[in-house]
N, C-alpha and C. Protein backbone atom coordinates (compact mmCIF):
# COMPACT_ATOMS: atom_id res chain seq x y z
N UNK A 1 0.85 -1.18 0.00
CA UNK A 1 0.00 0.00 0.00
C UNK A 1 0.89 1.24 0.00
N UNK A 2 0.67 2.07 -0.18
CA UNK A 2 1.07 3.48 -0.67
C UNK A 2 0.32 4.07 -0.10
N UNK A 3 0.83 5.73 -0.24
CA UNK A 3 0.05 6.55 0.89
C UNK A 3 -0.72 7.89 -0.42
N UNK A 4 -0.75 7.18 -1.54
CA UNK A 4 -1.69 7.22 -2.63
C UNK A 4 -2.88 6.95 -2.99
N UNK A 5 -4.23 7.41 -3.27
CA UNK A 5 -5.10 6.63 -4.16
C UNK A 5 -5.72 7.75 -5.15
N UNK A 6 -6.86 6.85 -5.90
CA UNK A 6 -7.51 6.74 -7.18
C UNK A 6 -8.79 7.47 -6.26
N UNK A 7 -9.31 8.13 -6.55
CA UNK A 7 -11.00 8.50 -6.44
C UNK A 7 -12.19 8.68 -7.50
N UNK A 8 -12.80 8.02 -7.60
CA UNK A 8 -13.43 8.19 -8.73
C UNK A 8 -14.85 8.62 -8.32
N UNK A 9 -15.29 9.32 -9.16
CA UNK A 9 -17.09 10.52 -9.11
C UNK A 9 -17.50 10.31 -10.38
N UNK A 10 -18.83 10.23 -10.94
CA UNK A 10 -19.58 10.80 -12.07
C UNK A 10 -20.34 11.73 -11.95
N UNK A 11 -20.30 12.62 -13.06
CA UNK A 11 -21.50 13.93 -12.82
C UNK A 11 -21.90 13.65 -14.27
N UNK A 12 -23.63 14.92 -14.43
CA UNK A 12 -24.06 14.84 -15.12
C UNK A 12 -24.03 15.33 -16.78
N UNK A 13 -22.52 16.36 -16.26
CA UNK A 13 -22.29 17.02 -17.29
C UNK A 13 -21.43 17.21 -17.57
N UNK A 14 -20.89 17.37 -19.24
CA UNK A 14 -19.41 17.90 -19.57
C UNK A 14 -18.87 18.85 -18.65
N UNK A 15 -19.80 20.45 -19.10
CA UNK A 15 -19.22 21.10 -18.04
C UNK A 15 -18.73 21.38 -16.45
N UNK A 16 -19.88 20.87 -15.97
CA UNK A 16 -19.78 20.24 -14.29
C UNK A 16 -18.82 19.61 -14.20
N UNK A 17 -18.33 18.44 -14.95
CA UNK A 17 -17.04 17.62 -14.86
C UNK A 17 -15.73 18.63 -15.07
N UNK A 18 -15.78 19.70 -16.50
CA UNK A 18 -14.94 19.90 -15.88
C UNK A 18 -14.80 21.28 -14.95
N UNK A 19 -15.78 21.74 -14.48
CA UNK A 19 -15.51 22.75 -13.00
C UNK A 19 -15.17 21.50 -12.29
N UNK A 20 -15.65 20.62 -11.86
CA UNK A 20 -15.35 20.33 -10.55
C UNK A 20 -14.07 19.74 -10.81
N UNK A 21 -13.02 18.80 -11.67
CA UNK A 21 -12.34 18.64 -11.88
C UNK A 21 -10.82 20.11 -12.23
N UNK A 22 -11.32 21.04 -12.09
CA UNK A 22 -10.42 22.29 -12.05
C UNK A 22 -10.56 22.50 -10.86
N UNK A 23 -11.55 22.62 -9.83
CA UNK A 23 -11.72 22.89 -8.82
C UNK A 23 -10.83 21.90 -7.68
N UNK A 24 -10.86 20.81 -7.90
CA UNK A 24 -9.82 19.86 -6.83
C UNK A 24 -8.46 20.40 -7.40
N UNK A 25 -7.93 20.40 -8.90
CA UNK A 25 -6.56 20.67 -9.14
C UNK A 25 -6.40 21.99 -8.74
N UNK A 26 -7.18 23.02 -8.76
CA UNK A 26 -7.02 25.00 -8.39
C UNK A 26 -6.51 24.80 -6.75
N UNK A 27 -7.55 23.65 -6.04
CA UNK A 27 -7.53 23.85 -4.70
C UNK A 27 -6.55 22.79 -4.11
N UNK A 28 -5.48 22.06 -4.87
CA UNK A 28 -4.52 21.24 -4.82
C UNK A 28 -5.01 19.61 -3.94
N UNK A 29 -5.86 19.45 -4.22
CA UNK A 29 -6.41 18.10 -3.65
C UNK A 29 -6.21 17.34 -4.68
N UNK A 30 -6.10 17.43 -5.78
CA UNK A 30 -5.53 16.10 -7.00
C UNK A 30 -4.56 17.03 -7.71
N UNK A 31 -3.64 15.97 -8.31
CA UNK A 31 -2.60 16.35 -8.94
C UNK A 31 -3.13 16.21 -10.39
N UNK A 32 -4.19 15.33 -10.71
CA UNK A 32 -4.57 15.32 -12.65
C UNK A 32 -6.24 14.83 -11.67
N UNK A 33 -7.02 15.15 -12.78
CA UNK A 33 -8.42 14.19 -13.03
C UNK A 33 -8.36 14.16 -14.33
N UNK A 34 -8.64 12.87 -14.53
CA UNK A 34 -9.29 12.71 -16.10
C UNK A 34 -10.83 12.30 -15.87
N UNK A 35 -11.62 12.92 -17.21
CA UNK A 35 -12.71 13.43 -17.68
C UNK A 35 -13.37 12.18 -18.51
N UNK A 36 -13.96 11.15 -18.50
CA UNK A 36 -14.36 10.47 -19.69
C UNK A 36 -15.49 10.08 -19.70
N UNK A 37 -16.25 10.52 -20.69
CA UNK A 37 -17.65 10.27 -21.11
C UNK A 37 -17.95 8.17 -20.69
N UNK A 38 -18.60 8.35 -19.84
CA UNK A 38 -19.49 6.94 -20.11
C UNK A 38 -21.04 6.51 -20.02
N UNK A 39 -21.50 5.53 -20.07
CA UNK A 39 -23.13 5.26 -20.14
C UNK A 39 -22.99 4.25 -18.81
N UNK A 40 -23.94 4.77 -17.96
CA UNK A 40 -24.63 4.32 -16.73
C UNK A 40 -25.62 3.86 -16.51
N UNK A 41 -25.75 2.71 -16.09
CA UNK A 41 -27.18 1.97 -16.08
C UNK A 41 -27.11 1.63 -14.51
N UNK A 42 -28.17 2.17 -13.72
CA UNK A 42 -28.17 2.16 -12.14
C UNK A 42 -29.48 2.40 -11.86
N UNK A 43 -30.03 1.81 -10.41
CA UNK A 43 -31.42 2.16 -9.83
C UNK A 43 -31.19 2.82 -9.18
N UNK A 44 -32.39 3.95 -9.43
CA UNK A 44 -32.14 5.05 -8.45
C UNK A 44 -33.52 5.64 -8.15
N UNK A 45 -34.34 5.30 -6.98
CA UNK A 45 -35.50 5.92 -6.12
C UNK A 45 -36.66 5.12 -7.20
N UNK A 46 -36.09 3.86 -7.10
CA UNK A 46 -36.80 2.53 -7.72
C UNK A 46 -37.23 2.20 -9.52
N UNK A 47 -36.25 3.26 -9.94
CA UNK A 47 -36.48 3.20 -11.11
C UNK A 47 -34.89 2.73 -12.01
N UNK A 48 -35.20 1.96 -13.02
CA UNK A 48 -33.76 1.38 -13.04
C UNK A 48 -33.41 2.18 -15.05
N UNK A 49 -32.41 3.38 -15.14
CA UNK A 49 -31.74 4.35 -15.82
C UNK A 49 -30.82 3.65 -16.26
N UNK A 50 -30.52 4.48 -17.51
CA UNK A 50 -29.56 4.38 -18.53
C UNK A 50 -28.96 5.32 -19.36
N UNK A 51 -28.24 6.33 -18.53
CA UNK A 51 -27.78 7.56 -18.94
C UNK A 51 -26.35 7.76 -19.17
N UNK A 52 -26.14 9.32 -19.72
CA UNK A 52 -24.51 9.02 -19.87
C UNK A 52 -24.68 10.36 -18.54
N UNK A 53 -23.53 10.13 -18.53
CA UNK A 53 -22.29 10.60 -17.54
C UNK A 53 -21.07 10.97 -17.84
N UNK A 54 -20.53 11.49 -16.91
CA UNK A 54 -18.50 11.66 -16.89
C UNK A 54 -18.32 11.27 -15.91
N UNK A 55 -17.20 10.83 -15.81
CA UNK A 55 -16.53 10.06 -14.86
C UNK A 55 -15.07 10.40 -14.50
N UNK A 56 -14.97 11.25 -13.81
CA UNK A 56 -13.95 11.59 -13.07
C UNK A 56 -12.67 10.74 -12.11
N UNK A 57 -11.89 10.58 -12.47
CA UNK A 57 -10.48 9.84 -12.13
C UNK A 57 -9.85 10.95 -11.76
N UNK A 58 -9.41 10.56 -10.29
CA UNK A 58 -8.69 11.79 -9.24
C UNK A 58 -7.82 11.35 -8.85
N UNK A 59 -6.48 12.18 -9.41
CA UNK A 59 -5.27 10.78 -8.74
C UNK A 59 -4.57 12.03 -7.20
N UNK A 60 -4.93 11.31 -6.27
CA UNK A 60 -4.45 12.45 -5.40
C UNK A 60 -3.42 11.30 -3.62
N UNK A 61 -3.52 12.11 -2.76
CA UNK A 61 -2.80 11.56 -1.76
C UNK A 61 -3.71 11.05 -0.33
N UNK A 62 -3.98 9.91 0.11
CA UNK A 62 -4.74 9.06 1.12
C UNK A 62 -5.02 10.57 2.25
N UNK A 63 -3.82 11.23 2.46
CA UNK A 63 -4.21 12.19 3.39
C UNK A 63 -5.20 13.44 2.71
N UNK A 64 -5.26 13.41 2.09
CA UNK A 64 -6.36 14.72 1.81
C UNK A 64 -8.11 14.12 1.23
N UNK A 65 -8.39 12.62 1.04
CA UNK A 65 -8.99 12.35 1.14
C UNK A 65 -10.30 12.78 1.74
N UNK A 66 -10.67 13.18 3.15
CA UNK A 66 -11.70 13.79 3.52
C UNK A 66 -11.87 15.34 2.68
N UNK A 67 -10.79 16.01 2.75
CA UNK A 67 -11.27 16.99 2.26
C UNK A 67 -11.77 17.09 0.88
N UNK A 68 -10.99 16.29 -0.15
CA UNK A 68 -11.44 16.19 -1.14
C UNK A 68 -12.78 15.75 -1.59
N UNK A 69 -13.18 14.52 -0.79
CA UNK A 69 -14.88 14.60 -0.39
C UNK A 69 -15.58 15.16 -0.14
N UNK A 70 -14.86 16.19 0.80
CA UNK A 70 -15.64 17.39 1.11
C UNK A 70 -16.48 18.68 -0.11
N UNK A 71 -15.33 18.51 -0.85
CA UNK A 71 -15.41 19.37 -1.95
C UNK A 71 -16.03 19.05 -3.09
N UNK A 72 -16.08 17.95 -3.05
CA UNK A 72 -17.30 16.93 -4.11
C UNK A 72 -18.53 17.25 -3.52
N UNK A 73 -18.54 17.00 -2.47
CA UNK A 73 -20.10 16.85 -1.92
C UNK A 73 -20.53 18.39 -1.96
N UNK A 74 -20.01 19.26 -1.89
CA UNK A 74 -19.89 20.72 -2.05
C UNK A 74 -20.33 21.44 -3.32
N UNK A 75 -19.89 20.62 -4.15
CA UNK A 75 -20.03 21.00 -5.69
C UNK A 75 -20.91 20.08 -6.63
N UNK A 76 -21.27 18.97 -6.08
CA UNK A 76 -21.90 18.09 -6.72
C UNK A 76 -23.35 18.20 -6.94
N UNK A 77 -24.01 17.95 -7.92
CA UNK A 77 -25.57 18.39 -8.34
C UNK A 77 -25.99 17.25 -7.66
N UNK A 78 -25.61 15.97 -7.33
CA UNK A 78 -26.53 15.10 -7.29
C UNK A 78 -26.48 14.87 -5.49
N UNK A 79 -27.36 14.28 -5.27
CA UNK A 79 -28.35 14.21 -4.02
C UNK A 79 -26.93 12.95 -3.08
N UNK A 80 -26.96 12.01 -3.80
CA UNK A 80 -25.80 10.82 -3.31
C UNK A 80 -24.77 10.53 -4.62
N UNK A 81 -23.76 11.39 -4.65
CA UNK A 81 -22.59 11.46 -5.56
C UNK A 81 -21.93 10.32 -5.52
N UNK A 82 -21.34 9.40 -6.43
CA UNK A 82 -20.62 8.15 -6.27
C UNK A 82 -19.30 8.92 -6.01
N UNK A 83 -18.49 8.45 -4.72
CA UNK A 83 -17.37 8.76 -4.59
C UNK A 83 -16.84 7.36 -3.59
N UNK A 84 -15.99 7.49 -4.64
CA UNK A 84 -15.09 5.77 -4.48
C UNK A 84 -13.44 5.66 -4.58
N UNK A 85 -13.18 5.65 -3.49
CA UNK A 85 -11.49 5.70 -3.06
C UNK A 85 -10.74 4.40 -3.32
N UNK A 86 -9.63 4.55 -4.50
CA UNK A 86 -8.94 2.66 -4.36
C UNK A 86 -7.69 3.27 -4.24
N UNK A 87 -7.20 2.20 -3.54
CA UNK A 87 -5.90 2.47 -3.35
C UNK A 87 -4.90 2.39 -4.46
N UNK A 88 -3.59 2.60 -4.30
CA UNK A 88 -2.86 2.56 -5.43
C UNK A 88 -2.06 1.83 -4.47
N UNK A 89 -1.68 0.96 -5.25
CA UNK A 89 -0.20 -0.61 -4.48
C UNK A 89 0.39 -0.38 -5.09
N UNK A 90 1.13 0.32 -6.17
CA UNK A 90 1.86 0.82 -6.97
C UNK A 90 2.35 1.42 -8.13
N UNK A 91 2.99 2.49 -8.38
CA UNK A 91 2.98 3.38 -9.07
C UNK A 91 4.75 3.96 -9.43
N UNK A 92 4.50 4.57 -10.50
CA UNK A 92 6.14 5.13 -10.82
C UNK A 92 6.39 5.97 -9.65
N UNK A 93 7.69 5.70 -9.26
CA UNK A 93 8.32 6.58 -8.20
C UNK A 93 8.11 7.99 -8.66
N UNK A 94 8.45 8.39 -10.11
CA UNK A 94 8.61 9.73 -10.15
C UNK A 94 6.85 10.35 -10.12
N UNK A 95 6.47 9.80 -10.87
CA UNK A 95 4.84 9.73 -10.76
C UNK A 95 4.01 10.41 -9.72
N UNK A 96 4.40 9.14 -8.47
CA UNK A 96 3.84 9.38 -7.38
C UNK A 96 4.57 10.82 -6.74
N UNK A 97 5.40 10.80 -6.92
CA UNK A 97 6.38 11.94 -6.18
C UNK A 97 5.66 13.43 -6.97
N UNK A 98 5.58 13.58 -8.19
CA UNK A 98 4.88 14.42 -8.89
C UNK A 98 3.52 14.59 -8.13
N UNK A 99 2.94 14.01 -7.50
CA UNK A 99 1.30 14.08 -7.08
C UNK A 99 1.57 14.52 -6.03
N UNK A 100 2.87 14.01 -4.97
CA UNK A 100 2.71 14.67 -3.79
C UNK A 100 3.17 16.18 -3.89
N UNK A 101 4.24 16.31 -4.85
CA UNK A 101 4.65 17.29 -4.82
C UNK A 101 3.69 19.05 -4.99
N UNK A 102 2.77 18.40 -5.90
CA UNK A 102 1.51 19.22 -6.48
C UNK A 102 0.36 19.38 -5.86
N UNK A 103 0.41 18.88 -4.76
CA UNK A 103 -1.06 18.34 -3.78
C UNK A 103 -0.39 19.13 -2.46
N UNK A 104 -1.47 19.91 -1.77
CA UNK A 104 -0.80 20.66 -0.52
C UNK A 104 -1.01 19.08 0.93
């Protein structure tokens, strides 16, 4: 384990994806997000959807974690935002060192 991870969010919109994805890198809680259009099929308040989305990939550091949640849940349109933390077991030295370096 590493003192790294992955966070991943979907929102509903190009643009929303990318404010909120400028908004973690402006406020140094991720070092990159990537942005990628996908199609979502999920139940939600008993009805079972098939929409697109973006999907946000947050590569940032285990310690800023809460806050970075914080700031999702802050900015996020939706009612229960998917926000999902994996760890990273390994990664390029210089890589990782780049994320901490860029991340307060």
């Amino acid at each position: 384990m590493t003192d790294f991870v992955t966070v991943m969010t979907t929102i509903d919109s190009e643009v929303d994806a990318a404010a909120l994805a400028r908004a973690l890198v402006e406020r140094k809680l991720a070092a990159c997000v990537q942005r990628l259009p996908v199609a979502s099929c999920y139940e939600w308040q008993g009805e079972v959807r098939d929409e697109p989305e973006f999907l946000l990939i947050v590569k940032t550091r285990r310690a800023l974690y809460g806050d970075l949640e914080a700031v999702i849940r802050e900015l996020h349109s939706y009612a229960t935002p998917e926000i999902v933390c994996l760890d990273i077991a390994a990664g390029s030295k210089p890589y990782l060192d780049w994320i901490a370096a860029v991340t307060r």
